[in-house]
Every structure is written in C-alpha cells, then in structure tokens.
C-alpha atoms as a PDB file:
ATOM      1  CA  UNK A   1    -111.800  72.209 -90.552  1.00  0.00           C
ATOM      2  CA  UNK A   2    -108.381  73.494 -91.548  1.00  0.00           C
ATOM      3  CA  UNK A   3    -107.130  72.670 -95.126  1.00  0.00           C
ATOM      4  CA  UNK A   4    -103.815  71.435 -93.530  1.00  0.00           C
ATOM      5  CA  UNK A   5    -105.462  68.740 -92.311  1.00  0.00           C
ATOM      6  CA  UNK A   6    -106.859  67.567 -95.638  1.00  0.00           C
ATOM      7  CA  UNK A   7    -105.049  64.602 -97.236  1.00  0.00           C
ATOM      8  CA  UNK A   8    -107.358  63.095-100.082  1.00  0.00           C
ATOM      9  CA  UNK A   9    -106.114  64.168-103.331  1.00  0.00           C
ATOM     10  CA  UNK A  10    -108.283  65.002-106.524  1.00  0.00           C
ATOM     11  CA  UNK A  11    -107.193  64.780-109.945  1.00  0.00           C
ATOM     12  CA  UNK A  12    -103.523  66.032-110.580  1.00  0.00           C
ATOM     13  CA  UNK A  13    -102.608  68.165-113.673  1.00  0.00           C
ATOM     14  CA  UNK A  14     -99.782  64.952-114.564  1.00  0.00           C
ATOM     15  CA  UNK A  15    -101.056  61.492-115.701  1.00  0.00           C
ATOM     16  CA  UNK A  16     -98.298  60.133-113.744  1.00  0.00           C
ATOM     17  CA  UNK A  17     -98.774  62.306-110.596  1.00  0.00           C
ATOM     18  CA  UNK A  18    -102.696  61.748-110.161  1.00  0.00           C
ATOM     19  CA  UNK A  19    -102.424  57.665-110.862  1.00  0.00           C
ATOM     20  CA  UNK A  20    -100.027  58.040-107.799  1.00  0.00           C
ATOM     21  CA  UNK A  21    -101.621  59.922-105.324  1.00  0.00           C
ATOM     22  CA  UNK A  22    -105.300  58.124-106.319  1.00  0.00           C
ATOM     23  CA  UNK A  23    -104.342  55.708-103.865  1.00  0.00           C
ATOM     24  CA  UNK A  24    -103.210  58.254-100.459  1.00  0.00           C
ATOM     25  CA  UNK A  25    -106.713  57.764 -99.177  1.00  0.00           C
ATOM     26  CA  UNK A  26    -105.494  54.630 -97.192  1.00  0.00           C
ATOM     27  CA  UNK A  27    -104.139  57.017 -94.416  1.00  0.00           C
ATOM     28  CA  UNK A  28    -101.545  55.618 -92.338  1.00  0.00           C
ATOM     29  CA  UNK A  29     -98.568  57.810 -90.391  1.00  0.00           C
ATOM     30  CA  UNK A  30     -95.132  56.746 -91.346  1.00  0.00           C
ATOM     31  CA  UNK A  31     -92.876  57.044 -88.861  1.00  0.00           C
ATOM     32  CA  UNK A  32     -90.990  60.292 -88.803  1.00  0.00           C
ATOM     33  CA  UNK A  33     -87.896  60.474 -90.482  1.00  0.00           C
ATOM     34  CA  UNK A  34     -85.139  63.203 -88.789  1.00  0.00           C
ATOM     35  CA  UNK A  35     -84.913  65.935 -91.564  1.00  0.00           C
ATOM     36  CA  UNK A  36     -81.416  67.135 -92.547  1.00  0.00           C
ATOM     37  CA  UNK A  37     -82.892  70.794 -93.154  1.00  0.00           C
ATOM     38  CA  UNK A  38     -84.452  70.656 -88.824  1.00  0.00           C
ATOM     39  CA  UNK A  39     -80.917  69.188 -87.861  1.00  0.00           C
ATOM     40  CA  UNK A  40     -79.416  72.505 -89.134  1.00  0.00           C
ATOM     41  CA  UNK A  41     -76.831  70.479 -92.151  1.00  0.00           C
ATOM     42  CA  UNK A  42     -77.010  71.623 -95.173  1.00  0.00           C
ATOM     43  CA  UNK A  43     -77.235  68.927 -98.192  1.00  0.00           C
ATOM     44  CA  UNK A  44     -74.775  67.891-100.588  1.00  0.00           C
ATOM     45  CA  UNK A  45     -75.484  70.458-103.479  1.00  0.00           C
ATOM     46  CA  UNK A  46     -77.770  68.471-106.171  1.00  0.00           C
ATOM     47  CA  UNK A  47     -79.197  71.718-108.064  1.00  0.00           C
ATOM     48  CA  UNK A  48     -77.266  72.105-110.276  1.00  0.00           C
ATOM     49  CA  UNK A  49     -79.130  74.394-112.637  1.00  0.00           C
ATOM     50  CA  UNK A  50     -80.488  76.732-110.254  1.00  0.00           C
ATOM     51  CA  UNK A  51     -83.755  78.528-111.707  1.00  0.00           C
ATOM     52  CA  UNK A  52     -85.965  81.158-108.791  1.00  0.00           C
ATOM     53  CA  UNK A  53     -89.417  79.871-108.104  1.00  0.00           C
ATOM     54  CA  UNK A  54     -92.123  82.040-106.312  1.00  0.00           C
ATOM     55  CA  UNK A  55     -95.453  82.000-104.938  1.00  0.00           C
ATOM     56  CA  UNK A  56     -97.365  85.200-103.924  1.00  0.00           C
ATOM     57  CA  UNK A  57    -100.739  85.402-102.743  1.00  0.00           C
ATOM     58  CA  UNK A  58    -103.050  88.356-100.840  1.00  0.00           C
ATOM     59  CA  UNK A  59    -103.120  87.985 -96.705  1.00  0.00           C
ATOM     60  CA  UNK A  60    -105.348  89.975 -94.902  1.00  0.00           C
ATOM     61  CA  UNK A  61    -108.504  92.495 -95.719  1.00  0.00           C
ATOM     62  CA  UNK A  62    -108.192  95.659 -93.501  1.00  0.00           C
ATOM     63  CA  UNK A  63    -103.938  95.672 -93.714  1.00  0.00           C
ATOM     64  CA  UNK A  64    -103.391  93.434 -96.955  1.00  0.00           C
ATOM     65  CA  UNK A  65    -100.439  92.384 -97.093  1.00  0.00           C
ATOM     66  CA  UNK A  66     -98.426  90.911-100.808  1.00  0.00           C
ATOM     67  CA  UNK A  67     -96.967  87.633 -99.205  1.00  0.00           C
ATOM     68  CA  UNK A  68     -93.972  86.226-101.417  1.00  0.00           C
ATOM     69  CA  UNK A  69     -92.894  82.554-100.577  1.00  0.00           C
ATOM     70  CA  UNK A  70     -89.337  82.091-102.689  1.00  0.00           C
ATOM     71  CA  UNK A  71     -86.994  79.349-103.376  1.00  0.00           C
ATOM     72  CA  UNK A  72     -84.266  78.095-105.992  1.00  0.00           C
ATOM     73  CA  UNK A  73     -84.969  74.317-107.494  1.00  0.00           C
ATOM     74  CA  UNK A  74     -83.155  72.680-110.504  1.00  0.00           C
ATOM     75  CA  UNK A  75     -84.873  73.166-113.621  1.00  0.00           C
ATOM     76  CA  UNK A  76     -83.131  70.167-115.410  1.00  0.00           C
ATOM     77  CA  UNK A  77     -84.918  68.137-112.490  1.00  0.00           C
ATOM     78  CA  UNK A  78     -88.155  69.396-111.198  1.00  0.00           C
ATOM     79  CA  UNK A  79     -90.709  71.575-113.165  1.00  0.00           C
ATOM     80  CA  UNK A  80     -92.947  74.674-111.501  1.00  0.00           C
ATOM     81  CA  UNK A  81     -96.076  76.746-111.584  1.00  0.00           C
ATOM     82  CA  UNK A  82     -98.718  78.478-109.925  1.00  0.00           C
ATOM     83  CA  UNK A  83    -101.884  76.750-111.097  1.00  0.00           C
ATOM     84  CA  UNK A  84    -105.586  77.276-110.628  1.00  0.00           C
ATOM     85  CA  UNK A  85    -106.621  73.726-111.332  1.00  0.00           C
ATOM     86  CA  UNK A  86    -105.141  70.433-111.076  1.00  0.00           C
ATOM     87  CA  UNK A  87    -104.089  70.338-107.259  1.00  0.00           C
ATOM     88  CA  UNK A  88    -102.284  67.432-105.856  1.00  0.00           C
ATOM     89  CA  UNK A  89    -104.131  67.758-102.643  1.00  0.00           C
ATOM     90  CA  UNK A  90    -107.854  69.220-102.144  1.00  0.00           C
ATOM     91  CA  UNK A  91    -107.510  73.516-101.329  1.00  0.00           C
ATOM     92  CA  UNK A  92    -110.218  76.171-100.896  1.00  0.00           C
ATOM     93  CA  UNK A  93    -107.557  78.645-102.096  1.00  0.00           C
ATOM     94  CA  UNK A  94    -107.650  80.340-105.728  1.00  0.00           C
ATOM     95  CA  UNK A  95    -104.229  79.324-106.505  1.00  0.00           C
ATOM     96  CA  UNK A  96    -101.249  77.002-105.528  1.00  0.00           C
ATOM     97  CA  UNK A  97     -97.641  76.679-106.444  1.00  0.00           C
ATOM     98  CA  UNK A  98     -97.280  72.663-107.803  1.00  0.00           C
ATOM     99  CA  UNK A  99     -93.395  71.567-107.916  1.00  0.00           C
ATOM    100  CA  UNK A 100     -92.818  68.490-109.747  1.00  0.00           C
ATOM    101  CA  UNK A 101     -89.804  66.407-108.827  1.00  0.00           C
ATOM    102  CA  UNK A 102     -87.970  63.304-110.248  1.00  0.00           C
ATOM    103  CA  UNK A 103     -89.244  61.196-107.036  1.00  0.00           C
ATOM    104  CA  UNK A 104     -91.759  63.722-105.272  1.00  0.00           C
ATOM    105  CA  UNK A 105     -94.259  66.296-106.164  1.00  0.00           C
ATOM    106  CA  UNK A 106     -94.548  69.741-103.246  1.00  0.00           C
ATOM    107  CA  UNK A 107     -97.904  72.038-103.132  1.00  0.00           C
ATOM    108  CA  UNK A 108     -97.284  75.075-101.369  1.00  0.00           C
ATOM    109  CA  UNK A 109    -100.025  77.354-100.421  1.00  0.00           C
ATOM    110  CA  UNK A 110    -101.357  79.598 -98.000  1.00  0.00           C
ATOM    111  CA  UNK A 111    -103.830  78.614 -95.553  1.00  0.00           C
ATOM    112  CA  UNK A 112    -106.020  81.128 -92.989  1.00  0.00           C
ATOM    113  CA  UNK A 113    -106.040  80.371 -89.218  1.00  0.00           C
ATOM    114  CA  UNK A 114    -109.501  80.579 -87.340  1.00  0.00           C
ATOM    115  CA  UNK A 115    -110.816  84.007 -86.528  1.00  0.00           C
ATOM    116  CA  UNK A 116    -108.686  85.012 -82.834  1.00  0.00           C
ATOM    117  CA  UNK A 117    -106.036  81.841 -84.046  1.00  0.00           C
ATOM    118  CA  UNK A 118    -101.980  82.596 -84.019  1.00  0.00           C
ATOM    119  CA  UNK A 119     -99.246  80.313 -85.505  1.00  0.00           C
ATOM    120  CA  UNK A 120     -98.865  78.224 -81.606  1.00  0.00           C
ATOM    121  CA  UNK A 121    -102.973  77.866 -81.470  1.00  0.00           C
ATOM    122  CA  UNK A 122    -102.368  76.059 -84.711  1.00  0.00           C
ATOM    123  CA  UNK A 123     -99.387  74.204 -83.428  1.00  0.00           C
ATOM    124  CA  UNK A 124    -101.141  73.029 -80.677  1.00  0.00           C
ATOM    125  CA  UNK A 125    -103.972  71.532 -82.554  1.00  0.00           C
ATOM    126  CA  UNK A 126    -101.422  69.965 -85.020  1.00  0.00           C
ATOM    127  CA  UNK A 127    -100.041  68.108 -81.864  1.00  0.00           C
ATOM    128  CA  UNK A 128    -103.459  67.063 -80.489  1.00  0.00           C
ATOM    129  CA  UNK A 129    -104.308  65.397 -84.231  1.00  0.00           C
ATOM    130  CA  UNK A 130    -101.067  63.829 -85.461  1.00  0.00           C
ATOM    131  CA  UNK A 131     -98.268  61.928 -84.146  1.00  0.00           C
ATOM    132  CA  UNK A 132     -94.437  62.928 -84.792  1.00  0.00           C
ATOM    133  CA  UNK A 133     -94.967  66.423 -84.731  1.00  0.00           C
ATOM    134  CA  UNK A 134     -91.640  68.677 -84.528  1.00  0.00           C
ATOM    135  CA  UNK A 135     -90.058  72.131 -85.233  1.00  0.00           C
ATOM    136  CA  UNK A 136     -88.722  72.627 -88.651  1.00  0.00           C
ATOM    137  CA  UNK A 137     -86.384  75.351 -89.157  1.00  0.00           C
ATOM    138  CA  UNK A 138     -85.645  75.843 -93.266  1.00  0.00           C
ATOM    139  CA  UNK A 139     -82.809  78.629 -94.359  1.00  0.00           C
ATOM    140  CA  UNK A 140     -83.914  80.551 -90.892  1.00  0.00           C
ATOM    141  CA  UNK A 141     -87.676  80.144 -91.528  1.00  0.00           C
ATOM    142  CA  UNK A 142     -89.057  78.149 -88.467  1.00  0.00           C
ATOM    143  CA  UNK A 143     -92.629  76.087 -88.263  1.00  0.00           C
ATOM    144  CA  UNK A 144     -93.618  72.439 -87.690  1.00  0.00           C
ATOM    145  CA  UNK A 145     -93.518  69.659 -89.458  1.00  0.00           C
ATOM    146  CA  UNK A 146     -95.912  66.171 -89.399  1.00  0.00           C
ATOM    147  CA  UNK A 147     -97.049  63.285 -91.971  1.00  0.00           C
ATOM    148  CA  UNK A 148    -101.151  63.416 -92.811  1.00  0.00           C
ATOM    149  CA  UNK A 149    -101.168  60.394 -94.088  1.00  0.00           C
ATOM    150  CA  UNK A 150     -98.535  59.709 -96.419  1.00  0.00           C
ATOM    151  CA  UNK A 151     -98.333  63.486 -96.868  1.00  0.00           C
ATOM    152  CA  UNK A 152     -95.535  65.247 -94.893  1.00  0.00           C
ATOM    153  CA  UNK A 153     -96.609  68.540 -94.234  1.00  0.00           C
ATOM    154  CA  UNK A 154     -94.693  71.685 -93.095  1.00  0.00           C
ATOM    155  CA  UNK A 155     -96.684  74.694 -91.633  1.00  0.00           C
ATOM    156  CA  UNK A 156     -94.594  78.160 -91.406  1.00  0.00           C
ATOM    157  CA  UNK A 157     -95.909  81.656 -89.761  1.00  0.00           C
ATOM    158  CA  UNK A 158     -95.740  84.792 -92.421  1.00  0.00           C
ATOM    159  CA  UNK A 159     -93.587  87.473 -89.898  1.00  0.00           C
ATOM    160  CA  UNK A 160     -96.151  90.221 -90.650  1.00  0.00           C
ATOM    161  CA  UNK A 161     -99.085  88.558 -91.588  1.00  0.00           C
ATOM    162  CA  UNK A 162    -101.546  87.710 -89.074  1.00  0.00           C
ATOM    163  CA  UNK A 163    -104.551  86.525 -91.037  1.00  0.00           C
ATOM    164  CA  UNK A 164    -102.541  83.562 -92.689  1.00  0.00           C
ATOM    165  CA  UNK A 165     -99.540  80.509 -92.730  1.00  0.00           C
ATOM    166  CA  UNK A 166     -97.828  78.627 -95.548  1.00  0.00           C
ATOM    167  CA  UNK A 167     -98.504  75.196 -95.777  1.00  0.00           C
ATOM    168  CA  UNK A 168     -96.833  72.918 -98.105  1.00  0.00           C
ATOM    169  CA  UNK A 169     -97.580  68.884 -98.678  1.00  0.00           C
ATOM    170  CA  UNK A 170     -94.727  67.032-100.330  1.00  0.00           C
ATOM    171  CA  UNK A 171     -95.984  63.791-101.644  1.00  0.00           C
ATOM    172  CA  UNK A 172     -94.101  60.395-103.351  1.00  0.00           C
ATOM    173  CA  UNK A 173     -94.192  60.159-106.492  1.00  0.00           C
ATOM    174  CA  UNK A 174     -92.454  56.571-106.414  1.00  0.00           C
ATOM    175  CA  UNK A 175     -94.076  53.414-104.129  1.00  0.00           C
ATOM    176  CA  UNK A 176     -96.895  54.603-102.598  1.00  0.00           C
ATOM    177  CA  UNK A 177     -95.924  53.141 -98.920  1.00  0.00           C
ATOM    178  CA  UNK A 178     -95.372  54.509 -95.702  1.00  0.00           C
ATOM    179  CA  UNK A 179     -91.057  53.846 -95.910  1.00  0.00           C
ATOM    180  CA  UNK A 180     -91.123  55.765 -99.072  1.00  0.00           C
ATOM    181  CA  UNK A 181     -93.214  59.068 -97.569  1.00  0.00           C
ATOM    182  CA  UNK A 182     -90.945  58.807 -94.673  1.00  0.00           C
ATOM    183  CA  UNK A 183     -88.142  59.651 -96.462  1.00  0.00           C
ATOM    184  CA  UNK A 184     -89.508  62.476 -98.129  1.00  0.00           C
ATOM    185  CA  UNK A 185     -87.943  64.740 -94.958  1.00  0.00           C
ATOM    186  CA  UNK A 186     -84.390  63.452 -96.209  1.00  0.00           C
ATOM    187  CA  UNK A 187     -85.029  63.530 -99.752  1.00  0.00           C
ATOM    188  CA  UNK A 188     -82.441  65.392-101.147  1.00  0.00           C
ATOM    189  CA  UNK A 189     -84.003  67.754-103.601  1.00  0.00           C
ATOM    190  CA  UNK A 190     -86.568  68.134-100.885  1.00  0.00           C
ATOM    191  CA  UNK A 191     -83.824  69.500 -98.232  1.00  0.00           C
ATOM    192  CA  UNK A 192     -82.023  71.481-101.182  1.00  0.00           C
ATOM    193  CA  UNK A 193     -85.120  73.910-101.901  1.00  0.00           C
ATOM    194  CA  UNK A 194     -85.882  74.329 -98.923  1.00  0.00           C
ATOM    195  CA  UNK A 195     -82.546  75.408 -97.564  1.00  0.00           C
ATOM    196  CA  UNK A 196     -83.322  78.217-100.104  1.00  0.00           C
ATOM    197  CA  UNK A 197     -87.035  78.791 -98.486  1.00  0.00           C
ATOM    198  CA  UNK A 198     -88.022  82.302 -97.710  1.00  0.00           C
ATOM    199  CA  UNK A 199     -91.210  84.470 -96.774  1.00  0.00           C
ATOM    200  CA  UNK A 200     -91.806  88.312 -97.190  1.00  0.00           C
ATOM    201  CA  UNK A 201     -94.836  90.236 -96.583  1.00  0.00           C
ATOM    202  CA  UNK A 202     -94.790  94.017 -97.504  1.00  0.00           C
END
C-alpha cells in the first residue's frame, strides 16, 4: 500500500503537535474546501519575514537523480527541519521535512510509485479511494489534491524523476474536526508557501 494513503499518526517531535494529531484515527472526509492556490489568486502577503526552506532527497537507482523541493515560509511564524524521527504521519522514508505553523503543521516527503506506475496511474487510484479529489496547481507546479481523513494531502510529479512523487500532509493543529481540516486548503500561511513551491531534479 502507498504511504499517501496512510493517515494514523505516531508520536510527533512537539508535545503540542502529537496530543493533537493522537486523535486523527477517527477518519472522516471533510468536505473539500476550493483552494485559493488551485483557483490561480495569489494570497494576501502574510510572510513577512521570509526565510528559504528545502527538502532534498535521492530518486532513482540506475539514473539517480538529487530532487530539491523549495519554498519561502515566515520564520517569526512557522518553524522547519528535515528530521529522521518524530513524524507527524507514519513514512517508510529515511527523512521528512516537518513545518510547524501557528494553526497547522505540513510533512513533505517523497513517496515511490509501484514498479511500471506514472504520476496519472497514481491519480487514478487516488480517485478510486477518496472523495473530492482535484488538480492543484502551486507557483506552476501541478498535482492533485484530497483529504485522508482529516489530512489534506497534495501529490506532485518530480519533471525528471520517474521512480518517485512529493507528497505532503498538512494537518490542524487547532480543533481536531472535520470544518477545521477543511479549511486547511484556504489557510493562509498554507496558500502563501506554497505559492513559493518548487521541484528540481538534476
């Protein structure tokens, strides 16, 4: 089974983070919530202390490629690192990059597709499992997005790198209920980093 469609989280690196995601395991799809960043308008600027954030990771054996996934966040506001440990949701992979927010906490990672698999296999299995599944386009990157849970996911393709895609969970750090995850696509902060999203492979 693919880890994107994993949503039971294990112990977080925050006291505050991991006594709010203990209780995700009750499932549940919100209803989808329009994202500002998939409409194509750009948020009202709210970083405001702009620092560069970056995850890298390995794809492929045979042609290995260095995949960089970049963005800008607000440093006054959210905190970042690649960690090894302490995952807000459960990942086979060696490493993640955990952003912490005021009101939300993002995991992005990479994530392998089944041997023969391409970015539109995995969309179509996305759209046979959950509900509200849609495109996603973030600073020019396109993918999909869809709630697991009380997760809202967002799966992009690495433009020369076959063997894997980025997935990132965003999760609420405030009431855990389904009206709070489904405004995690609007959130703000959310729609400001990722209007700065990019992926290179070289």
């Amino acid at each position: 089974m693919k880890k994107a469609f994993v949503i039971i989280p294990v112990g977080a690196a925050a006291v505050a983070a991991a006594l709010v995601l203990a209780k995700k395991s009750k499932g549940g799809e919100p209803k989808a919530a329009k994202s500002k960043a998939a409409s194509g308008k750009k948020a009202k600027t709210v970083i405001n202390k702009p620092k560069a954030g970056m995850y890298s990771f390995a794809s492929g054996y045979k042609d290995a490629k260095t995949v960089e996934v970049t963005f800008t966040y607000d440093e006054d506001k959210c905190t970042y690192s690649e960690v090894s440990e302490g995952f807000l949701v459960p990942t086979d992979d060696s490493h993640a990059g955990i952003l912490y927010g005021e009101d939300f906490a993002m995991q992005i990672e990479y994530a392998p597709y089944y041997a023969g698999d391409d970015f539109a296999a995995l969309t179509a299995e996305v759209k046979e499992r959950f509900k509200n599944v849609g495109d996603i386009t973030c600073n020019g990157v396109t993918g999909i997005k869809y709630f697991n849970g009380k997760n809202f996911c967002m799966c992009f393709p690495i433009e020369g790198a076959a063997a894997d895609y980025v997935l990132i969970n965003v999760v609420s750090m405030g009431d855990d209920s389904e009206e709070e995850a489904a405004k995690l696509p609007e959130n703000a902060m959310v729609v400001a980093i990722m209007d700065t999203f990019a992926i290179t492979a070289k």
